[in-house]
Protein backbone atom coordinates (compact mmCIF):
# COMPACT_ATOMS: atom_id res chain seq x y z
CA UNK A 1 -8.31 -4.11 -1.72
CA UNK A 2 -9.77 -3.49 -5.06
CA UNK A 3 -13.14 -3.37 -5.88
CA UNK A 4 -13.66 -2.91 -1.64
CA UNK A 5 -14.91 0.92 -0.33
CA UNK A 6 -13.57 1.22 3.44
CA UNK A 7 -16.35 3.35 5.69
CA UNK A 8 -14.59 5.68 8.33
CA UNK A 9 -15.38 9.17 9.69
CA UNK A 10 -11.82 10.64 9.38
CA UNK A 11 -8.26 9.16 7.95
CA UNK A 12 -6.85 8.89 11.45
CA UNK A 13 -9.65 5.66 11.66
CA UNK A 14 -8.07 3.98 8.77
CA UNK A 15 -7.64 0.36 9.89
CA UNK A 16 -10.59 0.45 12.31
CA UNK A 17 -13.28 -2.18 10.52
CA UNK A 18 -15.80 -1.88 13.64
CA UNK A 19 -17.65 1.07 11.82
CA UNK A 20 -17.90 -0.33 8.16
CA UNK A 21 -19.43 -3.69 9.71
CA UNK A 22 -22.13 -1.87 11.67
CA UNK A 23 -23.41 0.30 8.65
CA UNK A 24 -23.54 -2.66 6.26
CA UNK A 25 -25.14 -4.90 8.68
CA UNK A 26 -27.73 -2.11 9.22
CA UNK A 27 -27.76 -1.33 5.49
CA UNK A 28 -28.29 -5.06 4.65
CA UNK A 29 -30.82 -5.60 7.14
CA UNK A 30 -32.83 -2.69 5.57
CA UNK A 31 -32.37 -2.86 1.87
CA UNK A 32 -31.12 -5.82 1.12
CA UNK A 33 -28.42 -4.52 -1.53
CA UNK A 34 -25.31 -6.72 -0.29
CA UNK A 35 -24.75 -8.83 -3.41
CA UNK A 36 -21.34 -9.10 -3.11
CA UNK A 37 -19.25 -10.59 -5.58
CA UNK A 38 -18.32 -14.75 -4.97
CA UNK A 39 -14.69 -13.54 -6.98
CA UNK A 40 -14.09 -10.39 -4.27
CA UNK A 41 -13.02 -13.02 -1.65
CA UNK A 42 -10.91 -15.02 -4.43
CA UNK A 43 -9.23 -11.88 -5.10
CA UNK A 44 -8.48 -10.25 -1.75
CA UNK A 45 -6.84 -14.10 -0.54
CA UNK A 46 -4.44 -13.88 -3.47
CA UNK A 47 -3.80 -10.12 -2.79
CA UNK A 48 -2.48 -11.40 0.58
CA UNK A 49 -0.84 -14.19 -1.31
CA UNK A 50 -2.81 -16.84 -0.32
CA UNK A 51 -3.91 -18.91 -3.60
CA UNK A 52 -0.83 -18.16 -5.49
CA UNK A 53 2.62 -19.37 -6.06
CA UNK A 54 5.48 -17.13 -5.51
CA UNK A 55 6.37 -16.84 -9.22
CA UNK A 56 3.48 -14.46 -9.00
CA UNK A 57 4.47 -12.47 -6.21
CA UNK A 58 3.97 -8.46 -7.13
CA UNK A 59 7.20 -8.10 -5.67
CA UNK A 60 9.24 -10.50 -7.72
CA UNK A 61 7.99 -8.76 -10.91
CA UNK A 62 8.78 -5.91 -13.25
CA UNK A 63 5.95 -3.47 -14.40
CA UNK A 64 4.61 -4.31 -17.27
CA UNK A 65 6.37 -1.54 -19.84
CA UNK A 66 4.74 1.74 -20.80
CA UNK A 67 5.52 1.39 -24.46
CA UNK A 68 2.07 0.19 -25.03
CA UNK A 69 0.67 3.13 -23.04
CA UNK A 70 2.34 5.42 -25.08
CA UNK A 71 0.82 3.90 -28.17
CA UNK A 72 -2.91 4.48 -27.06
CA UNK A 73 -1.86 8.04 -27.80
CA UNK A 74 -2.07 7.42 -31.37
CA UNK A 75 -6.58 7.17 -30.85
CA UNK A 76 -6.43 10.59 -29.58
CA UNK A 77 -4.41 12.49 -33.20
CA UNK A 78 -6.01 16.07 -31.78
CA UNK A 79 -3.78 15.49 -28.10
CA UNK A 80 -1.09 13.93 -29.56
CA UNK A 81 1.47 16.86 -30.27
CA UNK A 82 0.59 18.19 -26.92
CA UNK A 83 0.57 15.12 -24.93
CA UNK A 84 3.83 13.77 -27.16
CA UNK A 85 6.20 17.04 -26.20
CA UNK A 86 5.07 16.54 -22.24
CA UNK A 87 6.03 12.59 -22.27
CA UNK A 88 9.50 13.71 -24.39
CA UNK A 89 9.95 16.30 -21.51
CA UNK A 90 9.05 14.30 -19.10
CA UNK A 91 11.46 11.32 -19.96
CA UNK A 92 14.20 14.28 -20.45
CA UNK A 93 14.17 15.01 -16.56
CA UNK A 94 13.69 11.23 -15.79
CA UNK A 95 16.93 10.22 -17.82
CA UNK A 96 18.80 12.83 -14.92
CA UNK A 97 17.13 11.35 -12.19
CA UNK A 98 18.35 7.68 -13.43
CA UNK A 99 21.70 8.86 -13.45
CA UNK A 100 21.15 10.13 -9.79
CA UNK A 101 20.28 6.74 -9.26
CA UNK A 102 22.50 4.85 -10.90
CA UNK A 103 25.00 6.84 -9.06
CA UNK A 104 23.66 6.25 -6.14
CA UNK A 105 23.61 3.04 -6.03
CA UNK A 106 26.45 1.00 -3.39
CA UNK A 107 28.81 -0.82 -4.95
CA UNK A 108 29.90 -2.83 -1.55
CA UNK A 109 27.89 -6.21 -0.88
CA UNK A 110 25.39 -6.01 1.94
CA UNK A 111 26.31 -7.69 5.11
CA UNK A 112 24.95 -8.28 8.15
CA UNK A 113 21.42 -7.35 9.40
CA UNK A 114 19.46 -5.02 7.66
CA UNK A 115 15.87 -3.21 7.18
CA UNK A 116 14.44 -3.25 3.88
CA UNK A 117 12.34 -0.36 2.18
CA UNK A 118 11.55 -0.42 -1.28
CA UNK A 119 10.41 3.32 -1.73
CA UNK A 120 6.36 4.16 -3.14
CA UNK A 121 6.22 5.12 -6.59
CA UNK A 122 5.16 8.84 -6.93
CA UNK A 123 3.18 10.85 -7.91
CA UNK A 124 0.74 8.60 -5.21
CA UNK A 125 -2.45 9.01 -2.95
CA UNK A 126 -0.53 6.39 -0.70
CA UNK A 127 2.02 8.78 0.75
CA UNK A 128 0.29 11.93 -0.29
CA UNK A 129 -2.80 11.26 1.85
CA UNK A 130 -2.18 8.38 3.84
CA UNK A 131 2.09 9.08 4.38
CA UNK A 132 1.36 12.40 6.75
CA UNK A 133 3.82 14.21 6.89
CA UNK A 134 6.19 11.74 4.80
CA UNK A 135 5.28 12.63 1.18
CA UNK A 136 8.82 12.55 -0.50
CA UNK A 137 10.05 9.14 2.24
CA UNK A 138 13.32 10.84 2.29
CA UNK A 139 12.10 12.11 5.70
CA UNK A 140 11.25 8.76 7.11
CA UNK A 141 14.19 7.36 5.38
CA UNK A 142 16.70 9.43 7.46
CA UNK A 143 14.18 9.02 10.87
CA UNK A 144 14.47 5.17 10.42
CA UNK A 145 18.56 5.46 9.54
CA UNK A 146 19.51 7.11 12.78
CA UNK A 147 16.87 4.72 14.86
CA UNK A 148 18.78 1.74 13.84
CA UNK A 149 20.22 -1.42 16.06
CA UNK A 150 24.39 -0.66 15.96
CA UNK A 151 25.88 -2.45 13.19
CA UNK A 152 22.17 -2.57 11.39
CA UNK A 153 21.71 -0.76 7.91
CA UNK A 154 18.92 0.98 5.41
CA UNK A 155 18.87 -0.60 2.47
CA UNK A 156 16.78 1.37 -0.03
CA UNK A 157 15.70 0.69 -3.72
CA UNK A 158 13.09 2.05 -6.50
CA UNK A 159 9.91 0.75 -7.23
CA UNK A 160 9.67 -0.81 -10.47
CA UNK A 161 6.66 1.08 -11.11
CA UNK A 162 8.70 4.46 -10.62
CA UNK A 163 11.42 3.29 -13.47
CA UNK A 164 8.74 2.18 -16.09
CA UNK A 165 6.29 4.80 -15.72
CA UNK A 166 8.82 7.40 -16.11
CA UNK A 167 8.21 10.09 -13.57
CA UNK A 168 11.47 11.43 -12.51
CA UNK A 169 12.29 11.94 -9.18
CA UNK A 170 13.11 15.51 -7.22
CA UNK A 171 16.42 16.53 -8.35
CA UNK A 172 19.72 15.18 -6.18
CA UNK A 173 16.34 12.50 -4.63
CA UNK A 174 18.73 9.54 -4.53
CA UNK A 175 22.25 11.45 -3.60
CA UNK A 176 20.30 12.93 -0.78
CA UNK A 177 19.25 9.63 0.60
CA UNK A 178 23.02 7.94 -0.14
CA UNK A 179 24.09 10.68 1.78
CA UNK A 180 22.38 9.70 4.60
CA UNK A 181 24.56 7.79 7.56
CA UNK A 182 23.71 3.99 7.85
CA UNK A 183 21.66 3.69 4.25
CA UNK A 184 22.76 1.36 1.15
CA UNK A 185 21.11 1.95 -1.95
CA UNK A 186 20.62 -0.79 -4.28
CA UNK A 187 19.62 -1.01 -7.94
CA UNK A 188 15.99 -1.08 -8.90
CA UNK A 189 16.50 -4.17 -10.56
CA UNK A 190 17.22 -6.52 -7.65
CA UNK A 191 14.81 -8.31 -6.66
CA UNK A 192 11.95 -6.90 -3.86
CA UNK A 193 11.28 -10.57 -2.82
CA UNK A 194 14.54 -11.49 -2.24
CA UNK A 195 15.71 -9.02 -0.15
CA UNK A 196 12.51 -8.91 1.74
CA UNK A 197 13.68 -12.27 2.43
CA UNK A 198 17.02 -11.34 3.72
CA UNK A 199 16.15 -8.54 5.70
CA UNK A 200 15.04 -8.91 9.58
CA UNK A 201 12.68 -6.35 9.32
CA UNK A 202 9.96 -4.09 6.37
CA UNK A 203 9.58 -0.46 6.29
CA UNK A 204 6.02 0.74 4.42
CA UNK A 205 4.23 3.95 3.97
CA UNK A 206 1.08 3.39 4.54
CA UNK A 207 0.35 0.06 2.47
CA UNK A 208 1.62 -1.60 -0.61
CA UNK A 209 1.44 -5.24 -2.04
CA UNK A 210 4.82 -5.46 -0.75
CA UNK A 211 4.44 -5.19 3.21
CA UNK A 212 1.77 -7.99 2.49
CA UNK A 213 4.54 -10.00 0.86
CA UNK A 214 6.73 -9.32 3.68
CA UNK A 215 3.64 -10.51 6.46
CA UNK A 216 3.27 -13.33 4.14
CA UNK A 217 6.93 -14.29 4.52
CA UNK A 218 7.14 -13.88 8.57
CA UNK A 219 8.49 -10.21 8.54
CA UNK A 220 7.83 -7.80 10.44
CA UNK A 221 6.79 -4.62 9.02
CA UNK A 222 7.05 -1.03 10.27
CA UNK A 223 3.89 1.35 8.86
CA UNK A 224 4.50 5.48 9.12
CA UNK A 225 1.32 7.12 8.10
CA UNK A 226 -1.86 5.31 8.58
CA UNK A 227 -2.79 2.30 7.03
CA UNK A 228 -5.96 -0.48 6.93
CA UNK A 229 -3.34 -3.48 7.86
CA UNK A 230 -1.91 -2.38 10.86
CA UNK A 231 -4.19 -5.08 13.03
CA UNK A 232 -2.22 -8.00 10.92
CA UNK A 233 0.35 -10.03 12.97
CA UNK A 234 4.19 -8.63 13.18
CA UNK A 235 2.94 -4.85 11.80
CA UNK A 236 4.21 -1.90 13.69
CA UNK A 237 2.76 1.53 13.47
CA UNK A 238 5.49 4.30 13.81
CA UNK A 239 5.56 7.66 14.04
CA UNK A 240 7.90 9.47 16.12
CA UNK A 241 11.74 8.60 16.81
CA UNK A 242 10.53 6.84 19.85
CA UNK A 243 8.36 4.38 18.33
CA UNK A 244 10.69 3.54 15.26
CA UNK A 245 13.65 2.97 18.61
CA UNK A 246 11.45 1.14 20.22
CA UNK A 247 10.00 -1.09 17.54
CA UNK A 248 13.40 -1.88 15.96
CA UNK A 249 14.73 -2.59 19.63
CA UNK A 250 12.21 -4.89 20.30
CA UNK A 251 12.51 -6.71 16.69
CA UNK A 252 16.24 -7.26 17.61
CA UNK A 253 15.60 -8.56 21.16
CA UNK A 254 13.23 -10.93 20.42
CA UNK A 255 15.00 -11.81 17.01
CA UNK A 256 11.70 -12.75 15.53
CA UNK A 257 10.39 -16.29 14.69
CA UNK A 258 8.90 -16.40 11.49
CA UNK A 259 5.59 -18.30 12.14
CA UNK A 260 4.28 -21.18 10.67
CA UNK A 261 3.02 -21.05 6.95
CA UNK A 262 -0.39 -22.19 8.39
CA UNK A 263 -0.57 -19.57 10.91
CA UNK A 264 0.04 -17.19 8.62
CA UNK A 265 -2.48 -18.28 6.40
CA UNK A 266 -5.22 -18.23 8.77
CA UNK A 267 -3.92 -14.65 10.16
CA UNK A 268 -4.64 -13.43 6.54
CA UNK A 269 -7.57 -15.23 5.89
CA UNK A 270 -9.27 -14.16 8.62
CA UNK A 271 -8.26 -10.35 8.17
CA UNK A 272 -10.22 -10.86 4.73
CA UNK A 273 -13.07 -12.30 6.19
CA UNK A 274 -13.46 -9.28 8.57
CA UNK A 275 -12.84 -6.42 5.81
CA UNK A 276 -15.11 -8.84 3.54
CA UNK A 277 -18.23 -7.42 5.99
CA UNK A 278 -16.63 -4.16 6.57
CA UNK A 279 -16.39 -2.90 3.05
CA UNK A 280 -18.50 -1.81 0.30
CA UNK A 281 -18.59 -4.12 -2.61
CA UNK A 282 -17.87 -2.01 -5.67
CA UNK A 283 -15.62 0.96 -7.12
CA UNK A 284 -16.10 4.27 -7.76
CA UNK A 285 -13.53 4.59 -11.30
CA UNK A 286 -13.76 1.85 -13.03
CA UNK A 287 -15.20 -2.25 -13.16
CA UNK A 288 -12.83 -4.30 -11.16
CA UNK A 289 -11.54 -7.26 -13.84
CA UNK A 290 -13.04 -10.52 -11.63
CA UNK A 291 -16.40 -8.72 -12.07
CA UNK A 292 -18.10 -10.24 -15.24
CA UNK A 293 -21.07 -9.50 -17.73
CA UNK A 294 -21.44 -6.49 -16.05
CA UNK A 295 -21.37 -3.26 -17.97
CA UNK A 296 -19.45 0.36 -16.36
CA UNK A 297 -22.97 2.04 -16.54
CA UNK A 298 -24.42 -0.69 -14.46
CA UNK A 299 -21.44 -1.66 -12.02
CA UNK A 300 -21.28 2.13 -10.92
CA UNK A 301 -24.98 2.55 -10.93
CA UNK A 302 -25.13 -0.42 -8.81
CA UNK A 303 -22.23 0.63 -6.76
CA UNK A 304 -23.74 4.24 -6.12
CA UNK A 305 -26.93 2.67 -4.55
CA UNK A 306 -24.29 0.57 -2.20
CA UNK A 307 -22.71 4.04 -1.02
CA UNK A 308 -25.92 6.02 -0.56
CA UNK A 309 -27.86 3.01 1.38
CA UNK A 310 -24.90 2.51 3.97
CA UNK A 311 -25.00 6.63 4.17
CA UNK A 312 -28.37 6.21 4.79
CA UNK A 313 -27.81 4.28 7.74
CA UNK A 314 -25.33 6.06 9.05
CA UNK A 315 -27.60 8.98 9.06
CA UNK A 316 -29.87 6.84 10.72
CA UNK A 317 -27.58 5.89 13.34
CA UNK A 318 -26.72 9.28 14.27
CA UNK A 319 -29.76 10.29 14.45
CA UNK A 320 -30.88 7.34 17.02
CA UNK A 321 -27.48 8.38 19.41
CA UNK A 322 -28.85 12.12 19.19
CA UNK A 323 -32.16 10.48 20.54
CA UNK A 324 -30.62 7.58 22.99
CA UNK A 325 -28.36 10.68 24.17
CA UNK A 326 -30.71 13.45 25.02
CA UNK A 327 -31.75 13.29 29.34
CA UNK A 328 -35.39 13.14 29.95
CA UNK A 329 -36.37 16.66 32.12
């Protein structure tokens, strides 16, 4: 969530809240610093797409365009010849790999039952880091394809952020992954909500906007990597042949009941509530925008002191289970 810090030992406790909520509870109790922000909470709910209509939905939009990006270049006259021949370079290998896409693309209508995936744009700290060992998704791509129900297909699309930023893909990305038995690629154009929508089940690396739009809308979502939502309702987390089997097997069996909008709702409000007191108010990069009157300086001064007086009791809490732990002689 932005403006949120997570607290865990090691990436493998991603998802795991019980840690965060003892140091700040500790940290509060001592100094006191836990001013968090009223708009944090107001964010996070419509992040989860509660508070929101679905004409706002992140994954019935297009990015915004980069045109105006590349403008801001013009501040900087000193970088610009530099930083101009990388971007024309750059958009010379991304008009090849839109033509691998385009390519790529099916031209048969989708029928039947399918799994969606909507791939992570790249380069990205979500599959990098968090993805394991699926960095590039073709991987997991062709491990979900050959797990699938008979008669089931992949159907695969860019990210919107992918085509706009202009980053090209690896060369022959998106003939690899047509070439793969069972998978349908679709334009990056169509729409992420819709076929969410359509599709009986979500496949996610790690997290995106999107698997929330798919928990939002009753789906059930399958996470490789490891991921801070995988203790929400209908979320499977995958990693070997096995588990993807098994998870899609038992999606088809019990051909899943979407539940109740109000069940939903409280599912997701309540999954706020408990990373609301698990996390750090603040941000270590920049000032999130529902923070007001509040100056960079001062929002990552302020934020700083957050981070050092929950480290502070965490030191303090090891310490005390060296103590508790050593045996009287």
């Amino acid at each position: 969530f932005l403006g949120s810090l997570y607290v865990h030992e090691n990436s493998s406790e991603i998802g795991q809240l019980e840690l965060g909520a003892q140091l700040l509870r500790v940290a509060n109790e001592r100094f006191q610093f836990i001013d968090d922000f009223e708009m944090r909470r107001a964010k996070m709910l419509t992040q989860v797409g509660i508070g929101r209509s679905e004409g706002d939905s992140s994954a019935s939009k297009n990015a915004r365009s980069g045109g105006r990006q590349f403008l801001v270049r013009f501040k900087r006259p000193r970088t610009l010849p530099r930083r101009t021949r990388k971007s024309l370079q750059r958009r010379r290998r991304n008009k090849a790999s839109i033509t691998d896409e385009t390519n790529a693309v099916s031209k048969k209508a989708i029928e039947g039952d399918f799994v969606f995936c909507e791939v992570q744009s790249q380069p990205n700290a979500t599959t990098a880091i968090k993805g394991w060992m699926y960095p590039d998704q073709r991987e997991l791509l062709a491990q979900v394809a050959k797990s699938l129900p008979d008669t089931w297909k992949l159907v695969v699309k860019e990210s919107d952020r992918q085509w706009s930023r202009m980053y090209p893909r690896r060369r022959n990305y998106w003939s690899q992954i047509a070439a793969i038995p069972n998978v349908i690629v679709v334009s990056h154009d169509r729409s992420s909500l819709a076929m969410i929508k359509q599709s009986r089940a979500v496949i996610e690396t790690s997290y995106s906007t999107l698997a929330l739009e798919a928990i939002l809308h009753g789906k059930p979502v399958l996470i490789f990597g490891v991921s801070h939502i995988t203790n929400l309702p209908n979320v499977y987390r995958v990693e070997s042949d096995e588990q993807v089997t098994a998870a899609l097997r038992e999606i088809n069996r019990k051909n899943v009941q979407e539940p109740s909008v109000s069940e939903i709702h409280n599912q997701l409000t309540n999954f706020v509530e408990e990373t609301l007191r698990a996390t750090i108010p603040g941000s270590l990069s920049s000032v999130p925008s529902f923070v007001n009157d509040v100056s960079k300086e001062r929002y990552l001064d302020q934020t700083t002191t957050k981070v050092a007086a929950v480290i502070a009791a965490w030191i303090s809490n090891l310490r005390q289970n060296e103590r508790s732990s050593v045996v009287a002689p």
